[in-house]
Protein backbone atom coordinates (compact mmCIF):
# COMPACT_ATOMS: atom_id res chain seq x y z
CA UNK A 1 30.71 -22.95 -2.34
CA UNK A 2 28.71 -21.84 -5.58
CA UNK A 3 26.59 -18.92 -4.98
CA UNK A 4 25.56 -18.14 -8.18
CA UNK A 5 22.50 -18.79 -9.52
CA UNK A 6 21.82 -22.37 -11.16
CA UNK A 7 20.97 -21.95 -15.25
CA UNK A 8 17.09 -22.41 -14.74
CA UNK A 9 16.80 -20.33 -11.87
CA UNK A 10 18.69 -17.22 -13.96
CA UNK A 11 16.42 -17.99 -17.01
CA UNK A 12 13.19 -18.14 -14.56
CA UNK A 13 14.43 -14.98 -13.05
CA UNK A 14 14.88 -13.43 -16.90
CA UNK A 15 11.04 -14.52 -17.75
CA UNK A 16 9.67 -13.23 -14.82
CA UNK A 17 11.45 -9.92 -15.09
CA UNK A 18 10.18 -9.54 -18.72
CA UNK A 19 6.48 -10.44 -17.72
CA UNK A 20 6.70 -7.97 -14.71
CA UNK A 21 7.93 -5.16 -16.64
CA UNK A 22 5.41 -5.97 -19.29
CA UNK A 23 1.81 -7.21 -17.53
CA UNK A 24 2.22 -6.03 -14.31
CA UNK A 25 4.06 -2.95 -13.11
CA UNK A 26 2.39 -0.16 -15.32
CA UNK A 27 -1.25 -1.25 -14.36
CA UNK A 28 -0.36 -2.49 -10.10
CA UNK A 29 -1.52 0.80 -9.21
CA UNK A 30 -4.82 0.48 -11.51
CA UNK A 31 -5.64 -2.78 -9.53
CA UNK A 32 -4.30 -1.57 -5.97
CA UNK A 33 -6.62 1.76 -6.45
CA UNK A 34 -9.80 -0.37 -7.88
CA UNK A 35 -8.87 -2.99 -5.55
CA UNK A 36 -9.29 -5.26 -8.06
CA UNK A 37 -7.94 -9.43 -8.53
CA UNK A 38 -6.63 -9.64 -11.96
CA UNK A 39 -7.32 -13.13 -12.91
CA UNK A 40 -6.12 -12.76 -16.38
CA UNK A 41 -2.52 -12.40 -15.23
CA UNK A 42 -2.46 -15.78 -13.63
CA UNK A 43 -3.76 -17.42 -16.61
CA UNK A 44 -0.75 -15.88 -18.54
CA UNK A 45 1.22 -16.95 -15.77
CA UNK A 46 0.17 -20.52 -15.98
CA UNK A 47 0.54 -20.96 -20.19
CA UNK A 48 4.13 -19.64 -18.97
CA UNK A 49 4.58 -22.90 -16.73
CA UNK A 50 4.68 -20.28 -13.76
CA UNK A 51 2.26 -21.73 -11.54
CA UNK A 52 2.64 -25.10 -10.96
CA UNK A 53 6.61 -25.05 -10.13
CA UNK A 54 7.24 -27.10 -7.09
CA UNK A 55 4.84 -29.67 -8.78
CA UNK A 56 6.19 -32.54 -10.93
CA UNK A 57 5.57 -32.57 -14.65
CA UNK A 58 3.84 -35.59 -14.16
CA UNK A 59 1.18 -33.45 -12.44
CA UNK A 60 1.02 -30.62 -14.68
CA UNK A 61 3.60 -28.97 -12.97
CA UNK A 62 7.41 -27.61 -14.23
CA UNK A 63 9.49 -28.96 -11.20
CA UNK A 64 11.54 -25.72 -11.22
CA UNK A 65 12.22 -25.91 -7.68
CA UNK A 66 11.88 -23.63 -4.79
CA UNK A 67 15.21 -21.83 -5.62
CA UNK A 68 13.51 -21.11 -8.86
CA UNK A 69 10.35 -19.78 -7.58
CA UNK A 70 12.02 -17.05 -5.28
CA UNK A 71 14.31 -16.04 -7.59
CA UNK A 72 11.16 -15.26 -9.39
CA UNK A 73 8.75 -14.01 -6.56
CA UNK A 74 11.72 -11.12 -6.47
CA UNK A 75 10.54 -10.26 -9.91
CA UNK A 76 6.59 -10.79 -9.66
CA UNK A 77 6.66 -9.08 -5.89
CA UNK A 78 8.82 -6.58 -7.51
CA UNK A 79 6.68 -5.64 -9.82
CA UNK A 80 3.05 -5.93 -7.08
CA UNK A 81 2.40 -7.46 -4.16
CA UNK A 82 -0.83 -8.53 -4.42
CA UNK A 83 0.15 -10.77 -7.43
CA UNK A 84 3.11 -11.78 -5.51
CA UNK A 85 1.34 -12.61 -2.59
CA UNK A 86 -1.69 -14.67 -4.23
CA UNK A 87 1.01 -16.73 -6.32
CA UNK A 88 2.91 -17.02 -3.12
CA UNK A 89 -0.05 -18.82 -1.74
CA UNK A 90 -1.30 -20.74 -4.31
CA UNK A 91 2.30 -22.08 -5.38
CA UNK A 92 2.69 -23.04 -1.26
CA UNK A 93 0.10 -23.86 0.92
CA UNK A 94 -2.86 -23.89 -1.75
CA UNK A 95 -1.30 -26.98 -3.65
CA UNK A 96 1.10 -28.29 -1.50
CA UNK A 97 -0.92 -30.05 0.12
CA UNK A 98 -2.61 -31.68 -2.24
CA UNK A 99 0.78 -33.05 -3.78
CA UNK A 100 2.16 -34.16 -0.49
CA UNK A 101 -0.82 -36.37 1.25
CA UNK A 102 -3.39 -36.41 -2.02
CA UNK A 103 -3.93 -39.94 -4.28
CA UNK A 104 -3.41 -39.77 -7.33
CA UNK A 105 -7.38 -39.67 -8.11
CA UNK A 106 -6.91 -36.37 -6.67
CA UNK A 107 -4.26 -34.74 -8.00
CA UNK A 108 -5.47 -35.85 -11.00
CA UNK A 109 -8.84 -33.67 -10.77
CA UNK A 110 -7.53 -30.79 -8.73
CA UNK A 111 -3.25 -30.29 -8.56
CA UNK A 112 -3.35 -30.69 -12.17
CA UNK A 113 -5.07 -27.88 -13.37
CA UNK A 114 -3.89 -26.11 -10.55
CA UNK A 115 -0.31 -26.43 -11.61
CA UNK A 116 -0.99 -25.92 -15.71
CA UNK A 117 -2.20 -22.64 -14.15
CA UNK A 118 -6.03 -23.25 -15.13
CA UNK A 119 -7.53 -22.13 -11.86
CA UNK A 120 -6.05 -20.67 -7.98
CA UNK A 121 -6.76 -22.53 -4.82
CA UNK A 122 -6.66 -21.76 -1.20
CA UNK A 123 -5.44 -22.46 2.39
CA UNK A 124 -8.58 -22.45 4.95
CA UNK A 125 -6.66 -22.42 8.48
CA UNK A 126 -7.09 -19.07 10.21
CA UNK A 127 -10.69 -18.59 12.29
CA UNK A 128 -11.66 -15.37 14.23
CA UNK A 129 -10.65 -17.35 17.57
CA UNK A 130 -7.77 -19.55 16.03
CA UNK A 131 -4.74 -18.14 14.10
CA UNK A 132 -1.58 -18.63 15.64
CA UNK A 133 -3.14 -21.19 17.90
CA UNK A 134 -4.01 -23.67 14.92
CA UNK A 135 -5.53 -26.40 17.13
CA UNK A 136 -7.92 -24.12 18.65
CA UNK A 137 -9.92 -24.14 14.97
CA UNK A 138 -13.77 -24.57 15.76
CA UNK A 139 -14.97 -25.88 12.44
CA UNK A 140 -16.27 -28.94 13.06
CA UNK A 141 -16.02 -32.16 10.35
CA UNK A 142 -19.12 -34.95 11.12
CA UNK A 143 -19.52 -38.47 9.37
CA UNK A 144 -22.55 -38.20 7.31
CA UNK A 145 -23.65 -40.06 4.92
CA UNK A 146 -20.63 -41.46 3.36
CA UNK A 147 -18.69 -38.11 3.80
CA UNK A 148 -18.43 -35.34 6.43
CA UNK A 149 -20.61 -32.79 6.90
CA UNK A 150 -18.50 -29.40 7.14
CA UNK A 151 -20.19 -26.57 9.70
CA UNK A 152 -17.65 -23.67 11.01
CA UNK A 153 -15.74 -20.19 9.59
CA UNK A 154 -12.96 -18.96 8.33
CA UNK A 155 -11.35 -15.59 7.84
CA UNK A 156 -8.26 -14.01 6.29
CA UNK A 157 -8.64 -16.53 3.26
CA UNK A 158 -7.19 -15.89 -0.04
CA UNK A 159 -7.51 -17.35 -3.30
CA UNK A 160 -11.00 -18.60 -2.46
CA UNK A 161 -13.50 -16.66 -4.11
CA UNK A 162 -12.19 -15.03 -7.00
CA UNK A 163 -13.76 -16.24 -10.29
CA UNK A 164 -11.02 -18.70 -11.20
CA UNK A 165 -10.78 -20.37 -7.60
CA UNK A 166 -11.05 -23.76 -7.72
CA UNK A 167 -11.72 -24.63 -4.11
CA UNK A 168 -10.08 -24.74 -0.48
CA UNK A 169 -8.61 -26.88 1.21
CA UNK A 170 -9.74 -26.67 4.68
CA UNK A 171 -8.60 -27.95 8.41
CA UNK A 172 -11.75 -29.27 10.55
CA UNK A 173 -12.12 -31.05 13.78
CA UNK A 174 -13.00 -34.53 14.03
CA UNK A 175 -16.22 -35.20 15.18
CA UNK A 176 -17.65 -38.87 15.37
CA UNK A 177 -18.85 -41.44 17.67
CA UNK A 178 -16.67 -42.14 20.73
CA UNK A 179 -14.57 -38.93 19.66
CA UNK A 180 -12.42 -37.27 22.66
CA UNK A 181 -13.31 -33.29 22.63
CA UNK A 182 -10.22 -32.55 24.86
CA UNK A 183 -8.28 -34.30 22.55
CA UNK A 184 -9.39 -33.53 18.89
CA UNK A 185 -8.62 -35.22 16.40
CA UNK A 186 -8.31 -32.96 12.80
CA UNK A 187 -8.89 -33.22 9.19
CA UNK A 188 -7.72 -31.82 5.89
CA UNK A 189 -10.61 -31.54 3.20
CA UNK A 190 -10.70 -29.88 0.04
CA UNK A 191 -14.30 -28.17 -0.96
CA UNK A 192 -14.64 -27.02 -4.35
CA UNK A 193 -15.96 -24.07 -5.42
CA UNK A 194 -19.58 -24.03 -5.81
CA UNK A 195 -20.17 -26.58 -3.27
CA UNK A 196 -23.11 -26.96 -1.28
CA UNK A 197 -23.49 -24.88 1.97
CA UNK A 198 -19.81 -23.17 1.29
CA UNK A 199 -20.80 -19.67 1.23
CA UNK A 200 -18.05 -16.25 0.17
CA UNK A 201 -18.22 -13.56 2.56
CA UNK A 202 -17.27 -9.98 1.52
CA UNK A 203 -14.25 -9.57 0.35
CA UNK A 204 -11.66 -7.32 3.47
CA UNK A 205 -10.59 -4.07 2.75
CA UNK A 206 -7.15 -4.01 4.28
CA UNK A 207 -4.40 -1.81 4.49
CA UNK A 208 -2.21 -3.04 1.84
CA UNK A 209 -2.28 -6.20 -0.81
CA UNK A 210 -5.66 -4.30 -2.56
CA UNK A 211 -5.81 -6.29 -5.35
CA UNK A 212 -5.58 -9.14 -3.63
CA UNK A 213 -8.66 -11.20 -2.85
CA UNK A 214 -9.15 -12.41 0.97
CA UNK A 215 -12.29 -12.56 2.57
CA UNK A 216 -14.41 -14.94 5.39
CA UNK A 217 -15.44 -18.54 4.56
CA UNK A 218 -18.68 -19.87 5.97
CA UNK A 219 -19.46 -23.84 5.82
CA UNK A 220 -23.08 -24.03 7.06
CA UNK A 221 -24.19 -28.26 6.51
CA UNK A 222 -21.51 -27.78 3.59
CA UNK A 223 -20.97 -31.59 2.73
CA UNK A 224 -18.42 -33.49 0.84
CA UNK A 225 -17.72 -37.05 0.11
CA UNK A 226 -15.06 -39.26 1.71
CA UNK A 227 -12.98 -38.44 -1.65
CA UNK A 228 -12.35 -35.17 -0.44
CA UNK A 229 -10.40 -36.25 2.47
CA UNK A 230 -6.83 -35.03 1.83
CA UNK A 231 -4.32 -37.50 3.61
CA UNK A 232 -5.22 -39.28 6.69
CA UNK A 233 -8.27 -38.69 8.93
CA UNK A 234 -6.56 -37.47 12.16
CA UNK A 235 -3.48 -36.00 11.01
CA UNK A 236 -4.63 -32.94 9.53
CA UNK A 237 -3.29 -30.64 11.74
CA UNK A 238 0.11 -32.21 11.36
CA UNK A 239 -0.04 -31.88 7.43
CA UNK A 240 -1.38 -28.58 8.07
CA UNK A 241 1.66 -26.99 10.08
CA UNK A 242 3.99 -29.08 7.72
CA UNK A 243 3.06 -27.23 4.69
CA UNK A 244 3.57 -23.82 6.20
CA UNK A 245 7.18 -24.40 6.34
CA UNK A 246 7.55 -24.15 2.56
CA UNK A 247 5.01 -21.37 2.64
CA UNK A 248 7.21 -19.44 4.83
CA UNK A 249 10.07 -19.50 2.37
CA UNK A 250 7.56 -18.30 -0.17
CA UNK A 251 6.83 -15.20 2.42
CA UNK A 252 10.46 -14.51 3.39
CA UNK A 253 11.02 -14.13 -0.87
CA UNK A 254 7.93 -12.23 -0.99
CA UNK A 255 9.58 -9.79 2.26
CA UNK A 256 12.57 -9.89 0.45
CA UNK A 257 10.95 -8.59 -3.23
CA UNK A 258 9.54 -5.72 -1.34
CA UNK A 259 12.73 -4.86 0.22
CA UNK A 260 14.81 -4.93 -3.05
CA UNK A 261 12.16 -2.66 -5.18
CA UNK A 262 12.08 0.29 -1.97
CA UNK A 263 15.73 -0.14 -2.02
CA UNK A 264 16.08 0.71 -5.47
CA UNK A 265 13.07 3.45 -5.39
CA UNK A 266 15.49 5.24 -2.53
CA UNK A 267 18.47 4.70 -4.83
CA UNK A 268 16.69 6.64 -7.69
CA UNK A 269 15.32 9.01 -5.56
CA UNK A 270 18.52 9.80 -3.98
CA UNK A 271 20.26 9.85 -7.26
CA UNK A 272 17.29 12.56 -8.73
CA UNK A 273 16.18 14.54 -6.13
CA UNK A 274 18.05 17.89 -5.34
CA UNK A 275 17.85 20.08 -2.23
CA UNK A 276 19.96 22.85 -1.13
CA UNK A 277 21.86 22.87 -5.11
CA UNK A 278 22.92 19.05 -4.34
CA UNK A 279 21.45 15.58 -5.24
CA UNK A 280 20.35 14.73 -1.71
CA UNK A 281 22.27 11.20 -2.54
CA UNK A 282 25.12 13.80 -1.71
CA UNK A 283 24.37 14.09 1.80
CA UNK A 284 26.09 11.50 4.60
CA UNK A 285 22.85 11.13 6.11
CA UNK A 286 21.22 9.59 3.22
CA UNK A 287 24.15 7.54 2.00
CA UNK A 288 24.44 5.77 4.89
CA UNK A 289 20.59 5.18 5.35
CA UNK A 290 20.85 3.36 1.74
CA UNK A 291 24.06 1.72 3.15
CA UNK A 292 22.47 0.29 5.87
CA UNK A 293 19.05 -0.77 3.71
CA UNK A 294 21.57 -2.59 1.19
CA UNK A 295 23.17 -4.49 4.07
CA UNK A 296 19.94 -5.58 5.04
CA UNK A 297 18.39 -6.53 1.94
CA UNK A 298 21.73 -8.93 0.99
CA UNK A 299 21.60 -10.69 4.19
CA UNK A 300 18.20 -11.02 3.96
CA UNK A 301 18.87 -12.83 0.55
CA UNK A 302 21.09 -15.24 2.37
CA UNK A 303 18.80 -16.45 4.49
CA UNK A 304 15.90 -16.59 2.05
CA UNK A 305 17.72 -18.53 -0.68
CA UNK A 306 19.67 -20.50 1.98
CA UNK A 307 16.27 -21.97 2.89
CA UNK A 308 14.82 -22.47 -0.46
CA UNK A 309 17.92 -24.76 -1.00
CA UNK A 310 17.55 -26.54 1.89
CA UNK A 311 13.97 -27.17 0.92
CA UNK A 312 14.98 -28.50 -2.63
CA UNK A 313 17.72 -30.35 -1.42
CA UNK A 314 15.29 -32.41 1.00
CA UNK A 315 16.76 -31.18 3.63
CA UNK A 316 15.70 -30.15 7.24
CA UNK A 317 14.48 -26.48 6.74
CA UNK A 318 12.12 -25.92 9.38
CA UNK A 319 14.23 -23.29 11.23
CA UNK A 320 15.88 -22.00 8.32
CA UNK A 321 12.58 -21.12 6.72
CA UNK A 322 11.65 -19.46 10.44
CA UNK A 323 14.82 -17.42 10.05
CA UNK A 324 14.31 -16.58 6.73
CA UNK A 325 10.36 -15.30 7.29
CA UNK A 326 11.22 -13.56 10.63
CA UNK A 327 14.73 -11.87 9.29
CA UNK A 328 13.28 -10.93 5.86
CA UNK A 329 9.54 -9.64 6.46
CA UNK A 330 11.19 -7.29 9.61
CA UNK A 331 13.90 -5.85 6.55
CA UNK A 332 11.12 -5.26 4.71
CA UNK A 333 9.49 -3.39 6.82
CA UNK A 334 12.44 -1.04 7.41
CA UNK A 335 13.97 -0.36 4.54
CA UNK A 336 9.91 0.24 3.30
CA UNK A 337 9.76 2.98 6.25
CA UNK A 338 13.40 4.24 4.81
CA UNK A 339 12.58 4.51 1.72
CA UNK A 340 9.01 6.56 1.84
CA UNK A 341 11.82 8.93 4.41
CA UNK A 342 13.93 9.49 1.24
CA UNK A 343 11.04 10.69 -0.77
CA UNK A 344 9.80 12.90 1.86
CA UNK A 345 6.31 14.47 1.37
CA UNK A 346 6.13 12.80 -1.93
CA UNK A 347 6.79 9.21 -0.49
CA UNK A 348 3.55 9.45 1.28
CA UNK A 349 1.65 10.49 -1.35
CA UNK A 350 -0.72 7.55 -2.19
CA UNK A 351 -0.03 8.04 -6.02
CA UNK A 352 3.40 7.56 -5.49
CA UNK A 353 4.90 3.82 -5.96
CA UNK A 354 6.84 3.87 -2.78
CA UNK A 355 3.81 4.50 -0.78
CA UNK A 356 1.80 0.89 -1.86
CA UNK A 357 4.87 -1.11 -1.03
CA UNK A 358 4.80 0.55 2.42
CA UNK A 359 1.23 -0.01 3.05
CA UNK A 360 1.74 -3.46 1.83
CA UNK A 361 4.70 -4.40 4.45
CA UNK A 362 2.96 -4.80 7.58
CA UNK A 363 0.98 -8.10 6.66
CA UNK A 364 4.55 -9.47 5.78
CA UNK A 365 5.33 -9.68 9.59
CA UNK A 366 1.78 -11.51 10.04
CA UNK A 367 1.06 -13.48 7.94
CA UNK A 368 1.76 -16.97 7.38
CA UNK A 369 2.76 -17.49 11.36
CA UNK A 370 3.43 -14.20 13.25
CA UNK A 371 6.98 -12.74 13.37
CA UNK A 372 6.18 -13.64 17.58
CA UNK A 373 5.66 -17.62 16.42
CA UNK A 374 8.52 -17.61 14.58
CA UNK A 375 10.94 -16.26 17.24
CA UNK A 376 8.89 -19.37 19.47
CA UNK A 377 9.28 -21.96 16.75
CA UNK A 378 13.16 -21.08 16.17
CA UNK A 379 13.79 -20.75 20.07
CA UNK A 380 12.32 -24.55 20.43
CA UNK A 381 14.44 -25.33 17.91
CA UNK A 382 17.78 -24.38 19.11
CA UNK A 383 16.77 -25.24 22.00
CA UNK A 384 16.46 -29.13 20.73
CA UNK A 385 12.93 -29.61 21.89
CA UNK A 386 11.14 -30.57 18.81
């Protein structure tokens, strides 16, 4: 058993390091504070083959591999969250499914220059009565015309209205002649920006992720031909759940990125700050509250890359990827809260570093499937019953 890192996986890991430290640590706080998406970043992003890597080169993609992309998410997330967390979901569920169930007309006119890194798509699941419970989604897809005429809402999207967003791709129910309302069926479309009818709400203030764009999605008589069907007309809500598997990876090495930067905050902090004549490092206490945040952070690494090699190897990963989410987003959150204790008053000072990473921890045990329907999905697993 090899744990080391494969050769492109190190080198992605070196380039992603050196673009962190270079375009995005200094000015995070600059975007966090003006809560504002820097689109430029992606673009340098994609000329560095960064943003198309679980795509194949025929595609525009680099094929890196999962492994690859969360050895560098612990770079990018590192560095900022919000970047982290918009690549996360534009390397996952925004293009996934588009590689998975599009035609090759398709990924033709959108994976491509989503994978060269031209332009950022989205994942339109979540509605203000349907998150967790996907099939309860209330946007409604109607024959029309040759296409389907797209009327519903969606909320907690990201990616989907910042000015390089090339579209959504959206779940809908089914609704035609002869159509069974008590047993939907559901259907994945992708709506380019600029469409019709498909209107931006304003963009959320939330707690953390600042400079991260997510905001409410409104289709009013939004229509789109039948060549924006993505897959097969029925089984969206199957292709829908299957993508967040790999997006759940993406999360758990998003978790673990935040874990590993308050880890090593405390460890400076520990090492710098003196109270009563002593570096406070000095103190028992504090030793073995980075003892037990290390701990955490290298299992947490287990699981995470554990999954992302499942994934790559083609393997079954559905309830290593749970694991991996669940274990590494709740780490996150602890050694976060241990961390801003280190620093004390100044840890909860919003200028200091430590304090963004701990506002931006709490969406990690949310998003992308609750930490509650990940404990059910694993559970069902073990238990054999899916």
């Amino acid at each position: 058993m090899n744990l080391d890192l494969p050769p492109l996986a190190r080198e992605i890991k070196q380039l992603c390091h050196d673009f962190a430290a270079r375009e995005i640590r200094e000015q995070a706080a600059g975007w966090w504070e003006r809560e504002e998406f820097p689109s430029d970043v992606f673009l340098r992003m994609g000329e560095l083959d960064l943003m198309g890597m679980l795509v194949p080169e025929q595609w525009g993609g680099s094929e890196a591999g999962m492994l690859a992309f969360v050895a560098g998410m612990e770079e990018i997330g590192g560095a900022d969250q919000s970047v982290g967390a918009a690549w996360n979901a534009h390397t996952t569920i925004g293009t996934l499914g588009l590689l998975v169930y599009g035609t090759d007309s398709q990924k033709e006119r959108w994976l491509r220059p989503l994978a060269e890194g031209k332009a950022i798509a989205g994942f339109g699941l979540t509605e203000p009565e349907a998150g967790s419970d996907a099939a309860g989604i209330r946007t409604t897809a109607t024959r029309q015309d040759g296409g389907w005429r797209i009327d519903g809402q969606k909320t907690f999207i990201s990616n989907a209205g910042t000015d390089i967003s090339l579209g959504v791709t959206i779940l809908a129910r089914v609704q035609e002649e002869g159509s069974d309302p008590e047993k939907p069926g559901y259907v994945a479309l992708f709506v380019p920006t600029g469409t019709e009818g498909y209107v931006f709400g304003t963009r959320f203030k939330k707690l953390g992720w600042h400079a991260l764009d997510t905001r409410e999605l409104f289709f009013e008589g939004c229509w789109v031909s039948d060549e924006h069907v993505i897959g097969d007309v029925g089984s969206g809500l199957r292709q829908f759940l299957q993508i967040l598997d790999p997006g759940r990876i993406s999360v758990a090495a998003l978790s673990l990125s935040l874990a590993q930067a308050c880890l090593e905050m405390a460890i400076e902090q520990a090492r710098n700050r003196r109270q009563f004549g002593r570096r406070i490092g000095d103190f028992q206490a504090i030793r073995h509250k980075l003892a037990d945040m290390a701990l955490e952070v290298e299992a947490a690494r287990a699981l995470v890359y554990r999954a992302a090699w499942l994934y790559d190897e083609g393997r079954e990963h559905r309830k290593e990827a749970a694991m991996a989410k669940l274990h590494a987003s709740e780490v996150a959150n602890r050694v976060a809260s241990e961390a801003v204790q280190i620093h004390g008053g100044m840890g909860y000072i919003l200028e200091s570093r430590v304090s963004r990473f701990y506002a931006d921890a709490k969406v990690l045990e949310i998003g992308e499937g609750t930490n509650e329907i990940q404990r059910d999905v694993i559970g069902r697993l073990v238990l054999g019953r899916e």
